[in-house]
N, C-alpha and C. Protein backbone atom coordinates (compact mmCIF):
# COMPACT_ATOMS: atom_id res chain seq x y z
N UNK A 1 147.60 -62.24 222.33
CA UNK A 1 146.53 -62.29 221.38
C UNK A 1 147.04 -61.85 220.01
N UNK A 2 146.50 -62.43 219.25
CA UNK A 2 146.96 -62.51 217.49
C UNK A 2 146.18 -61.84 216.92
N UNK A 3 146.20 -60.62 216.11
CA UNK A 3 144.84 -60.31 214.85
C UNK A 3 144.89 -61.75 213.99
N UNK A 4 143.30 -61.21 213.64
CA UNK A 4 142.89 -62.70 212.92
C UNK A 4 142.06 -61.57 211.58
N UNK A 5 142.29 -62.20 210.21
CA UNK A 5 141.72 -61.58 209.53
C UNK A 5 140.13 -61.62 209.46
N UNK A 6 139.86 -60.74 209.04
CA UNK A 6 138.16 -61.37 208.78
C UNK A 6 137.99 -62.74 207.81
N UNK A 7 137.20 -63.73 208.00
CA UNK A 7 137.16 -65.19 207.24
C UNK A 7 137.16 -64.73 205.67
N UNK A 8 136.63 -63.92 205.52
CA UNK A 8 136.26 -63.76 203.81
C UNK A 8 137.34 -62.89 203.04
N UNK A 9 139.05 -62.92 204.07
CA UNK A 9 140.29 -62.71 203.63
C UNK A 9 141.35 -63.68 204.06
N UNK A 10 140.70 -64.27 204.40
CA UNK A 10 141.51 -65.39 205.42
C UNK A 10 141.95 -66.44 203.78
N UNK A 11 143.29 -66.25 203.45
CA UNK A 11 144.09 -67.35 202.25
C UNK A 11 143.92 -65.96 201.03
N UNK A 12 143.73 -64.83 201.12
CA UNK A 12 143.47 -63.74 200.54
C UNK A 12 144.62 -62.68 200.67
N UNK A 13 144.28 -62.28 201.66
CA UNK A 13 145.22 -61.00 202.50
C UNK A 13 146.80 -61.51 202.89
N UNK A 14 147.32 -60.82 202.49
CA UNK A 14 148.94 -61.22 203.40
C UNK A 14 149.17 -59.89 204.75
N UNK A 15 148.15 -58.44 204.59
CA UNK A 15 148.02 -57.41 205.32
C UNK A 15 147.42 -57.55 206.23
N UNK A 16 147.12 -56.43 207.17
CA UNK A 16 146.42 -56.63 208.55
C UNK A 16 145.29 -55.56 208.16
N UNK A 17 144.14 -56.17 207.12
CA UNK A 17 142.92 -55.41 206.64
C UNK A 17 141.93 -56.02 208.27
N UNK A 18 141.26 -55.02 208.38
CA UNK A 18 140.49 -54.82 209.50
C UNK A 18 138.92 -54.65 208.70
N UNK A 19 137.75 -55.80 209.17
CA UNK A 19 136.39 -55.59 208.88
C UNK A 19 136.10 -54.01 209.30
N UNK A 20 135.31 -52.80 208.58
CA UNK A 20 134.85 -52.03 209.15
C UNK A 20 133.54 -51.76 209.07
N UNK A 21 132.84 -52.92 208.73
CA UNK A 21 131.22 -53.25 207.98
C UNK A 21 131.30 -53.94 207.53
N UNK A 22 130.05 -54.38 206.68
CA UNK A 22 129.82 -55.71 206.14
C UNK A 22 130.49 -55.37 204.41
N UNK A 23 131.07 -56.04 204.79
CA UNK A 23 131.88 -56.19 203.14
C UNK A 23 132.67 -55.16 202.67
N UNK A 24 133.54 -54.27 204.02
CA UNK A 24 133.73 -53.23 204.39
C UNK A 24 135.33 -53.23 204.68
N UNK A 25 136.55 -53.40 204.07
CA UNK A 25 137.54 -53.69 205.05
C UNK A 25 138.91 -52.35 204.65
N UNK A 26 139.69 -52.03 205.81
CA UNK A 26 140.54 -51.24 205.63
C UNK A 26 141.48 -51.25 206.24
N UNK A 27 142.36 -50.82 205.53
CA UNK A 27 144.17 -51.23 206.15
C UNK A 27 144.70 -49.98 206.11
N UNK A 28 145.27 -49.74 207.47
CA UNK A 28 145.91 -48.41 208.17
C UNK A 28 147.28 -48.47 207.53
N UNK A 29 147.79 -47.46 207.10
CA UNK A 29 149.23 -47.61 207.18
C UNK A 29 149.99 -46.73 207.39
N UNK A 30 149.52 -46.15 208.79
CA UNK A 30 150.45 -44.81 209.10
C UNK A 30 150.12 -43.58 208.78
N UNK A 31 150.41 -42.56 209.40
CA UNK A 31 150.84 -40.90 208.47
C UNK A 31 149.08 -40.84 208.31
N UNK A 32 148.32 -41.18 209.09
CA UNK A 32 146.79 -40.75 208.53
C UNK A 32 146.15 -41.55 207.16
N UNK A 33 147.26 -42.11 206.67
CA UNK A 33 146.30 -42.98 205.43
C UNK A 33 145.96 -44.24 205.80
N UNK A 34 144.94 -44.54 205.03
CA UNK A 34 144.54 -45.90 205.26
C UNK A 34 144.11 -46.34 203.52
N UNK A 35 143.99 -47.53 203.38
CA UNK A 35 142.91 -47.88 202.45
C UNK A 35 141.55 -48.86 202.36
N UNK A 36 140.67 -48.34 202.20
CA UNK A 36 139.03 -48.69 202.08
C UNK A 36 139.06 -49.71 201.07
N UNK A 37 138.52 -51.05 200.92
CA UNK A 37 138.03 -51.78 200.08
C UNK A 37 136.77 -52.40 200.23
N UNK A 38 135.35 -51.79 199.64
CA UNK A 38 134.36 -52.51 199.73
C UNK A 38 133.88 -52.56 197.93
N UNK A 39 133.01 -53.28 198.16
CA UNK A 39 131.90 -53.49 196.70
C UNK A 39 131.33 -52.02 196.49
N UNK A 40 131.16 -52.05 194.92
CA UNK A 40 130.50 -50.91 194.49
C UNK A 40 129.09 -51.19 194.05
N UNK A 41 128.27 -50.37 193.25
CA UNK A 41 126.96 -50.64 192.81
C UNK A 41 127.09 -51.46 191.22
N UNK A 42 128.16 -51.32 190.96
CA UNK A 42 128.18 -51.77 189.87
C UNK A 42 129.12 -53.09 189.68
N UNK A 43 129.06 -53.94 190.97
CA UNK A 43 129.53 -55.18 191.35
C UNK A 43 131.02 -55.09 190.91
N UNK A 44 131.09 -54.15 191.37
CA UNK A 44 132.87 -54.33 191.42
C UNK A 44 133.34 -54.20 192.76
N UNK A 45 134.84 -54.09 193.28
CA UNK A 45 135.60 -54.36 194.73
C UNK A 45 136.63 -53.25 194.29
N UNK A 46 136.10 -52.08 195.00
CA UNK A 46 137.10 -50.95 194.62
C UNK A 46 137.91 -50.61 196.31
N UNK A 47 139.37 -50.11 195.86
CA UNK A 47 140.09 -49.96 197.04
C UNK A 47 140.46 -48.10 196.93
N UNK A 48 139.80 -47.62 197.89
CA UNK A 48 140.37 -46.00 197.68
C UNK A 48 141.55 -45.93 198.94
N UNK A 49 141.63 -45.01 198.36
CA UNK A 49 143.14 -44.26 199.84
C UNK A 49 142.59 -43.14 200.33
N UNK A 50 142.13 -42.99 201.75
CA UNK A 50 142.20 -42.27 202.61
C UNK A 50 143.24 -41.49 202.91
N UNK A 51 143.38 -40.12 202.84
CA UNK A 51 144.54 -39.77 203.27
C UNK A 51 144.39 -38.50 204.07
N UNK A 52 145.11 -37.64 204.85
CA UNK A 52 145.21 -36.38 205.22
C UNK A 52 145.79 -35.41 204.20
N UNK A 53 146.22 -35.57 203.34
CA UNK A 53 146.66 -34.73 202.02
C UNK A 53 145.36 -34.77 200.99
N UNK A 54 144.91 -33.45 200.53
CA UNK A 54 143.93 -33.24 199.94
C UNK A 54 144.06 -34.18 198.39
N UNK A 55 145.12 -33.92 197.84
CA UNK A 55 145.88 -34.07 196.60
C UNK A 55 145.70 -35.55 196.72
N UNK A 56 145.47 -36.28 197.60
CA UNK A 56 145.61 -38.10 197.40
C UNK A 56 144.56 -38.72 197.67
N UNK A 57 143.72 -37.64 198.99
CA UNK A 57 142.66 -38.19 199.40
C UNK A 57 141.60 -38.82 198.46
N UNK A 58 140.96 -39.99 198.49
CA UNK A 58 139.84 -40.39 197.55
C UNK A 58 140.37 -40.77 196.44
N UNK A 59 141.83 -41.00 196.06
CA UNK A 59 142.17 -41.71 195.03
C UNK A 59 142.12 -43.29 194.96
N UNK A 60 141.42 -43.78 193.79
CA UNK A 60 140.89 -44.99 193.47
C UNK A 60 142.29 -45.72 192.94
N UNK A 61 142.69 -46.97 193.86
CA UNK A 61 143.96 -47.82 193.31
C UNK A 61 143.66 -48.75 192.87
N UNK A 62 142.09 -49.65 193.07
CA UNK A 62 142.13 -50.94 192.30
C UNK A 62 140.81 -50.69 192.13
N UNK A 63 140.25 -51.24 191.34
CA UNK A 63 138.64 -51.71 190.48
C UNK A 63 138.72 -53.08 189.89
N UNK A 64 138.27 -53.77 190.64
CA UNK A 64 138.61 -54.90 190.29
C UNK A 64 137.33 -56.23 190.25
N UNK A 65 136.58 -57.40 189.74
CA UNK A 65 135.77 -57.81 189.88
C UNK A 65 135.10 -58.73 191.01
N UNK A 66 136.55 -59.05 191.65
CA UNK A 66 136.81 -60.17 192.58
C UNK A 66 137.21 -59.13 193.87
N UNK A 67 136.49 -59.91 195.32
CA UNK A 67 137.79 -59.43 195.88
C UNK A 67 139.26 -59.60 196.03
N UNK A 68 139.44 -60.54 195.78
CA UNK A 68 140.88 -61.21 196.00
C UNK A 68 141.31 -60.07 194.91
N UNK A 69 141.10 -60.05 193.96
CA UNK A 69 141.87 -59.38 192.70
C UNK A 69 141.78 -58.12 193.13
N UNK A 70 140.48 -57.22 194.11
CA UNK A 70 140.76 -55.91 194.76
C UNK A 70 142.02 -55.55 195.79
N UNK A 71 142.06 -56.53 196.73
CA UNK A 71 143.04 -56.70 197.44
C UNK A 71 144.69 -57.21 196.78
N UNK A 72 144.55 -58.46 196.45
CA UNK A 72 145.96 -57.96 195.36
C UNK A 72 146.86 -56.68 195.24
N UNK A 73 145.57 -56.27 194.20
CA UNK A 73 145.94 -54.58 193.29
C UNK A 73 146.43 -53.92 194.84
N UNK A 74 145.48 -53.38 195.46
CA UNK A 74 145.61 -52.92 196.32
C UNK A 74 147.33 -52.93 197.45
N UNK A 75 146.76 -54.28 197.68
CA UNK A 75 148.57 -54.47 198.82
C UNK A 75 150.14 -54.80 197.83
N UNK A 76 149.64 -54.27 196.06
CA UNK A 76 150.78 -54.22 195.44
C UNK A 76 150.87 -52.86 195.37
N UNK A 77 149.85 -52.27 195.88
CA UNK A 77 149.90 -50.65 195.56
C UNK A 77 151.09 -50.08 196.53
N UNK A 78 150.54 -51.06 198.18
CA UNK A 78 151.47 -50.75 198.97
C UNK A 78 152.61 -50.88 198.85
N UNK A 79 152.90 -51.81 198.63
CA UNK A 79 154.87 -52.70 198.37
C UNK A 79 155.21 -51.26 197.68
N UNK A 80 154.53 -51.00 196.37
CA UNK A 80 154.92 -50.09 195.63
C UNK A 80 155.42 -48.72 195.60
N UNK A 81 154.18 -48.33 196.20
CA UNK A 81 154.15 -47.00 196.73
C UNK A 81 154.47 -46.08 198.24
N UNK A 82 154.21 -47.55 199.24
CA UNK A 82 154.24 -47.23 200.89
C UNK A 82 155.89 -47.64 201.58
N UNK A 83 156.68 -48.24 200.93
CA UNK A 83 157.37 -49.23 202.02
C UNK A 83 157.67 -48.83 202.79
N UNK A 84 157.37 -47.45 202.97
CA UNK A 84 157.61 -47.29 204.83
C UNK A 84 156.59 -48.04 205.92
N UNK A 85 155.29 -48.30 205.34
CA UNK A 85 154.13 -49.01 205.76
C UNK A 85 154.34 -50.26 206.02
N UNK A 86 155.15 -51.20 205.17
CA UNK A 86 155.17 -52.19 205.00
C UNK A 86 155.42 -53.39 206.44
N UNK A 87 156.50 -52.80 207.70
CA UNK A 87 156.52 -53.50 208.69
C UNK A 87 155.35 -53.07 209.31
N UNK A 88 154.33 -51.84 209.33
CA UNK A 88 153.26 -51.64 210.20
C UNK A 88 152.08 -52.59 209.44
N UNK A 89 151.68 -53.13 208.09
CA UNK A 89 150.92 -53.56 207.23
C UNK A 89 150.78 -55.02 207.78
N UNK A 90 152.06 -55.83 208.13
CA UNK A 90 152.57 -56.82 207.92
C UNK A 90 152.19 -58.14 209.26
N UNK A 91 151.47 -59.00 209.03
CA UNK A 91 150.88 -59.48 209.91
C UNK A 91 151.99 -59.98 210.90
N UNK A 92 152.84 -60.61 210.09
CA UNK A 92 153.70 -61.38 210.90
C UNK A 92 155.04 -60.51 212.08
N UNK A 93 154.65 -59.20 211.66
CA UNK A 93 155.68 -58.59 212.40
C UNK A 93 155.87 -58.74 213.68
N UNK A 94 157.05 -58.61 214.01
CA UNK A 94 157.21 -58.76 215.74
C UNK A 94 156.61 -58.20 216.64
N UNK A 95 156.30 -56.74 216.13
CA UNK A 95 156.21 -55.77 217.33
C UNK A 95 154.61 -55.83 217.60
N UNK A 96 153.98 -56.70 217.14
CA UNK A 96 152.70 -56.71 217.32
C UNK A 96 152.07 -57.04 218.40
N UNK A 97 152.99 -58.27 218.76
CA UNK A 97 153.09 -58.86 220.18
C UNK A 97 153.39 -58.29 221.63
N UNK A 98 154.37 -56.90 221.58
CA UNK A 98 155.01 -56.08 222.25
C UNK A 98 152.99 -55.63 222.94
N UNK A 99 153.42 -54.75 224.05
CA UNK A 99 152.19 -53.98 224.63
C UNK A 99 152.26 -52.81 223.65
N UNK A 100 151.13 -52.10 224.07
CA UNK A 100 150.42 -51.21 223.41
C UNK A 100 151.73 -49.51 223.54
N UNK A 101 151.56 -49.30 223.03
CA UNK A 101 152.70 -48.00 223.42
C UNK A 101 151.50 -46.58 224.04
N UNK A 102 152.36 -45.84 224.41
CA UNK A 102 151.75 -44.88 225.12
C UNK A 102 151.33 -43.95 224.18
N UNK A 103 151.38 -43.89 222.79
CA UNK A 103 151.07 -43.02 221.56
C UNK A 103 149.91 -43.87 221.17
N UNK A 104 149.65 -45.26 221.16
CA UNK A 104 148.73 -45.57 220.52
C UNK A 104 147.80 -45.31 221.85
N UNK A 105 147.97 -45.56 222.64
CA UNK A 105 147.35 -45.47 224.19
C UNK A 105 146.85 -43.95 224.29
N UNK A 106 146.74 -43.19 223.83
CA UNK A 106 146.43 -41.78 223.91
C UNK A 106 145.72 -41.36 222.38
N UNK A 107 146.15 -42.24 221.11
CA UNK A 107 145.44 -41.67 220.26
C UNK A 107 143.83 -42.45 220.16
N UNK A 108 144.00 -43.65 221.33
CA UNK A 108 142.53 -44.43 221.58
C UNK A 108 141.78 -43.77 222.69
N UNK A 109 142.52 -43.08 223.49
CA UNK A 109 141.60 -42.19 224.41
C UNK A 109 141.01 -41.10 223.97
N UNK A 110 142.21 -40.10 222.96
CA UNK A 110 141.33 -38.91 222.77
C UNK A 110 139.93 -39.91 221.38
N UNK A 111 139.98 -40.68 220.73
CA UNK A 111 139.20 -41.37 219.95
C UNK A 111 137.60 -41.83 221.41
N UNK A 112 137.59 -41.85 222.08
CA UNK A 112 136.82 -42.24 223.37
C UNK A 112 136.79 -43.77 223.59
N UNK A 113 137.63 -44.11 223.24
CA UNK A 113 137.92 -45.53 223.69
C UNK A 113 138.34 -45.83 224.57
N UNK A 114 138.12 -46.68 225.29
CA UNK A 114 138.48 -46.96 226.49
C UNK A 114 138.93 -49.02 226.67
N UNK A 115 140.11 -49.00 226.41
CA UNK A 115 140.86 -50.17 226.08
C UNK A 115 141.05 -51.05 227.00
N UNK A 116 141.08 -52.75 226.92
CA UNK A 116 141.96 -53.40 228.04
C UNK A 116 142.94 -52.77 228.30
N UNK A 117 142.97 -53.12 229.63
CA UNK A 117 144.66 -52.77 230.01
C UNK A 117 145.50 -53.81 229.29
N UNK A 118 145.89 -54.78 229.25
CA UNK A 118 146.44 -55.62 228.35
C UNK A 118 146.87 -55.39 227.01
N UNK A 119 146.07 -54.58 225.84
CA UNK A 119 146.05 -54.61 224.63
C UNK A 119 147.23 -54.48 224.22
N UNK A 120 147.38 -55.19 223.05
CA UNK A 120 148.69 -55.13 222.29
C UNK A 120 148.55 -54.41 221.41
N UNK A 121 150.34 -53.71 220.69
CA UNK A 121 150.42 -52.91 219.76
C UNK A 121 149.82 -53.09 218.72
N UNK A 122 149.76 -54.47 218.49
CA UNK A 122 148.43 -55.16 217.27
C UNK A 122 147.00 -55.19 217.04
N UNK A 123 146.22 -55.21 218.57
CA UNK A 123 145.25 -54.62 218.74
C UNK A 123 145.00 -53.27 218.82
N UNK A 124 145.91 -52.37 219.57
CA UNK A 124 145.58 -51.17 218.70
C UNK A 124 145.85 -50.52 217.96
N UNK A 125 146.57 -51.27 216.93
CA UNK A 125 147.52 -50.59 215.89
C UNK A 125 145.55 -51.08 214.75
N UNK A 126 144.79 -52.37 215.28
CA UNK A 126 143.74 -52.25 214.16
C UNK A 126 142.91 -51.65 214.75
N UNK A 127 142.75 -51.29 216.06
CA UNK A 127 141.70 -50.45 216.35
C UNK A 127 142.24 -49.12 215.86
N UNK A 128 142.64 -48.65 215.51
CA UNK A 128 143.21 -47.15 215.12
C UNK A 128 142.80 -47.26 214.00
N UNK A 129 143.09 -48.28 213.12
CA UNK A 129 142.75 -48.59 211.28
C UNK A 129 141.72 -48.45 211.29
N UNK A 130 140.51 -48.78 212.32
CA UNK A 130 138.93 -48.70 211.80
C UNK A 130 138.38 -47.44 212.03
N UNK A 131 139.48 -46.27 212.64
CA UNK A 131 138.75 -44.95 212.88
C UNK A 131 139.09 -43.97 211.75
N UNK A 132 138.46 -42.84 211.52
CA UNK A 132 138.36 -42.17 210.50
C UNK A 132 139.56 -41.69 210.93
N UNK A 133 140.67 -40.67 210.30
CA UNK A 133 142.06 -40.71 210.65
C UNK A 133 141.99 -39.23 211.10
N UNK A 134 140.44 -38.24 211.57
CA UNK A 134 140.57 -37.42 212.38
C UNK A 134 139.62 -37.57 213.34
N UNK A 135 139.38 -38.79 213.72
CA UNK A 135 138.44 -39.12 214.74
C UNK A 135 138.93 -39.26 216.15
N UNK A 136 138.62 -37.89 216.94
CA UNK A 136 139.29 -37.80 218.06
C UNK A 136 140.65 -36.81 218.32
N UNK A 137 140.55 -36.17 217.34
CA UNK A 137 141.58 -35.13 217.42
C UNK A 137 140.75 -34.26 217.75
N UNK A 138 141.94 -32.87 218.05
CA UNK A 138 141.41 -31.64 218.44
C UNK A 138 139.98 -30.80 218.02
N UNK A 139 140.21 -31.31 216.41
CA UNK A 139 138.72 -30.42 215.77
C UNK A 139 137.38 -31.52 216.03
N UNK A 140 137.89 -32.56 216.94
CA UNK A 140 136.64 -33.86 216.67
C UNK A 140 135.50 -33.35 217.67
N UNK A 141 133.98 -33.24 217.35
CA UNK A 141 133.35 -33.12 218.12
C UNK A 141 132.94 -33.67 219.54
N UNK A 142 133.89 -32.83 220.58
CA UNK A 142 133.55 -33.08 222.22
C UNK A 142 132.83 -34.07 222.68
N UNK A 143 131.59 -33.92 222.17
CA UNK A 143 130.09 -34.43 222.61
C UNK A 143 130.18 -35.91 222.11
N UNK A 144 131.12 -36.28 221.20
CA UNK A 144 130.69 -37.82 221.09
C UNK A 144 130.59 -38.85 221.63
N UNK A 145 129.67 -39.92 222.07
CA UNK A 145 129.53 -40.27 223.37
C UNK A 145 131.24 -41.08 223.76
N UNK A 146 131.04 -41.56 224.38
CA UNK A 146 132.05 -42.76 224.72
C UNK A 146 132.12 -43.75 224.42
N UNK A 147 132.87 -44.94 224.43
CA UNK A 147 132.58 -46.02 223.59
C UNK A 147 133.63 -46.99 224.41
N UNK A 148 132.80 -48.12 225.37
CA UNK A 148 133.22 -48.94 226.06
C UNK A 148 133.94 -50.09 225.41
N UNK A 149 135.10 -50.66 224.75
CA UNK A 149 135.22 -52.02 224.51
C UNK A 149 135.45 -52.61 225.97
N UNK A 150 134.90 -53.45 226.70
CA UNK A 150 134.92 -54.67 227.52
C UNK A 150 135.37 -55.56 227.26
N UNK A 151 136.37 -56.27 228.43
CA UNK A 151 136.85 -57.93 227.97
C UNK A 151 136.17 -58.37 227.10
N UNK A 152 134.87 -59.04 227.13
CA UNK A 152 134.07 -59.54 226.97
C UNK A 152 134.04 -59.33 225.14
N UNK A 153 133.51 -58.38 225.24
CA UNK A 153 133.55 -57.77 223.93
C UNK A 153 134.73 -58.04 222.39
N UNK A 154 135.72 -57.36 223.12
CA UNK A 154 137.37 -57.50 223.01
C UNK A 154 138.05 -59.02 222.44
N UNK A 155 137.31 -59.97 223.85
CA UNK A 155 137.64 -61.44 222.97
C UNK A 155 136.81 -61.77 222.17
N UNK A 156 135.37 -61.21 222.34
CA UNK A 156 135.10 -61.91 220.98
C UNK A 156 135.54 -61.22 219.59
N UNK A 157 135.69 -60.02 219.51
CA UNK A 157 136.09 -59.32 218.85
C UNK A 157 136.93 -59.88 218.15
N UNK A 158 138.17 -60.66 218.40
CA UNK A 158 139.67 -60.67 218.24
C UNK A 158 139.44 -62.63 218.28
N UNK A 159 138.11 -63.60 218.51
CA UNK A 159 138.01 -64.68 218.01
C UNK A 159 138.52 -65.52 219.51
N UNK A 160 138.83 -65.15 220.79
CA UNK A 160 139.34 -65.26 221.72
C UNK A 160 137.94 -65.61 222.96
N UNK A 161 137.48 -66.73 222.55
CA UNK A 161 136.47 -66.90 223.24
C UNK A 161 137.18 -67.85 224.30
């Protein structure tokens, strides 16, 4: 199974941006950061960086009018600033295809996910991108319910009907 971008990046994106809502999309790239690109109130397409470092967290990299022109800014931010990111970012990479590793396989359990057995490093390298980057760690609240993805679910998810 292949990630497929969301349609409204599809001839846009050259990254592996993951829908996380409606008009909502974000690209993981390791080390706890990610970056957020949705619309603002003031009809713009802003991209922030998520990070685990206080000092970076919530910094704004593109403002832009378009999305395409948000995304751009944005995955030049990466080239720029990330290239250690760059083979995890990168759609076409090899290892995507490989199975799931036993690190991503454990950071989707303590998250309460509960995965195909099948899943690839690509599937959960974007299911990891759509979680908050302390969701499911030690300080994460116990009580949160569980959260079944099913075959079923899974292919449609991923366009695999």
């Amino acid at each position: 199974m292949e990630l497929h971008l969301p349609d409204e990046l599809r001839g846009i994106a050259r990254f592996a941006w993951a829908a996380i809502g409606r008009n909502c999309y974000r690209l993981g790239q390791g080390q706890g950061e990610y970056l957020t690109c949705a619309p603002t109130l003031l009809e713009r397409w802003e991209a922030v960086l998520g990070s685990p470092h206080p000092e970076l967290d919530g910094s704004i990299v593109a403002t832009e009018r378009q999305l395409a022109a948000a995304i751009a800014t944005a995955e030049d931010y990466v080239r720029h600033t990330r290239p250690r990111a760059l083979d995890l970012v990168d759609l076409r990479a090899s290892w995507r295809h490989r199975p799931a590793t036993e690190k991503q396989l454990e950071r989707l359990k303590r998250a309460h996910l509960s995965p195909p057995p099948q899943i690839s490093r690509s599937q959960a390298s974007h299911l990891i991108a759509m979680l908050p980057h302390d969701f499911g760690d030690s300080h994460h609240n116990p009580q949160t319910p569980r959260i079944k993805i099913d075959a079923e679910h899974f292919r449609k998810a991923w366009g695999l009907w």
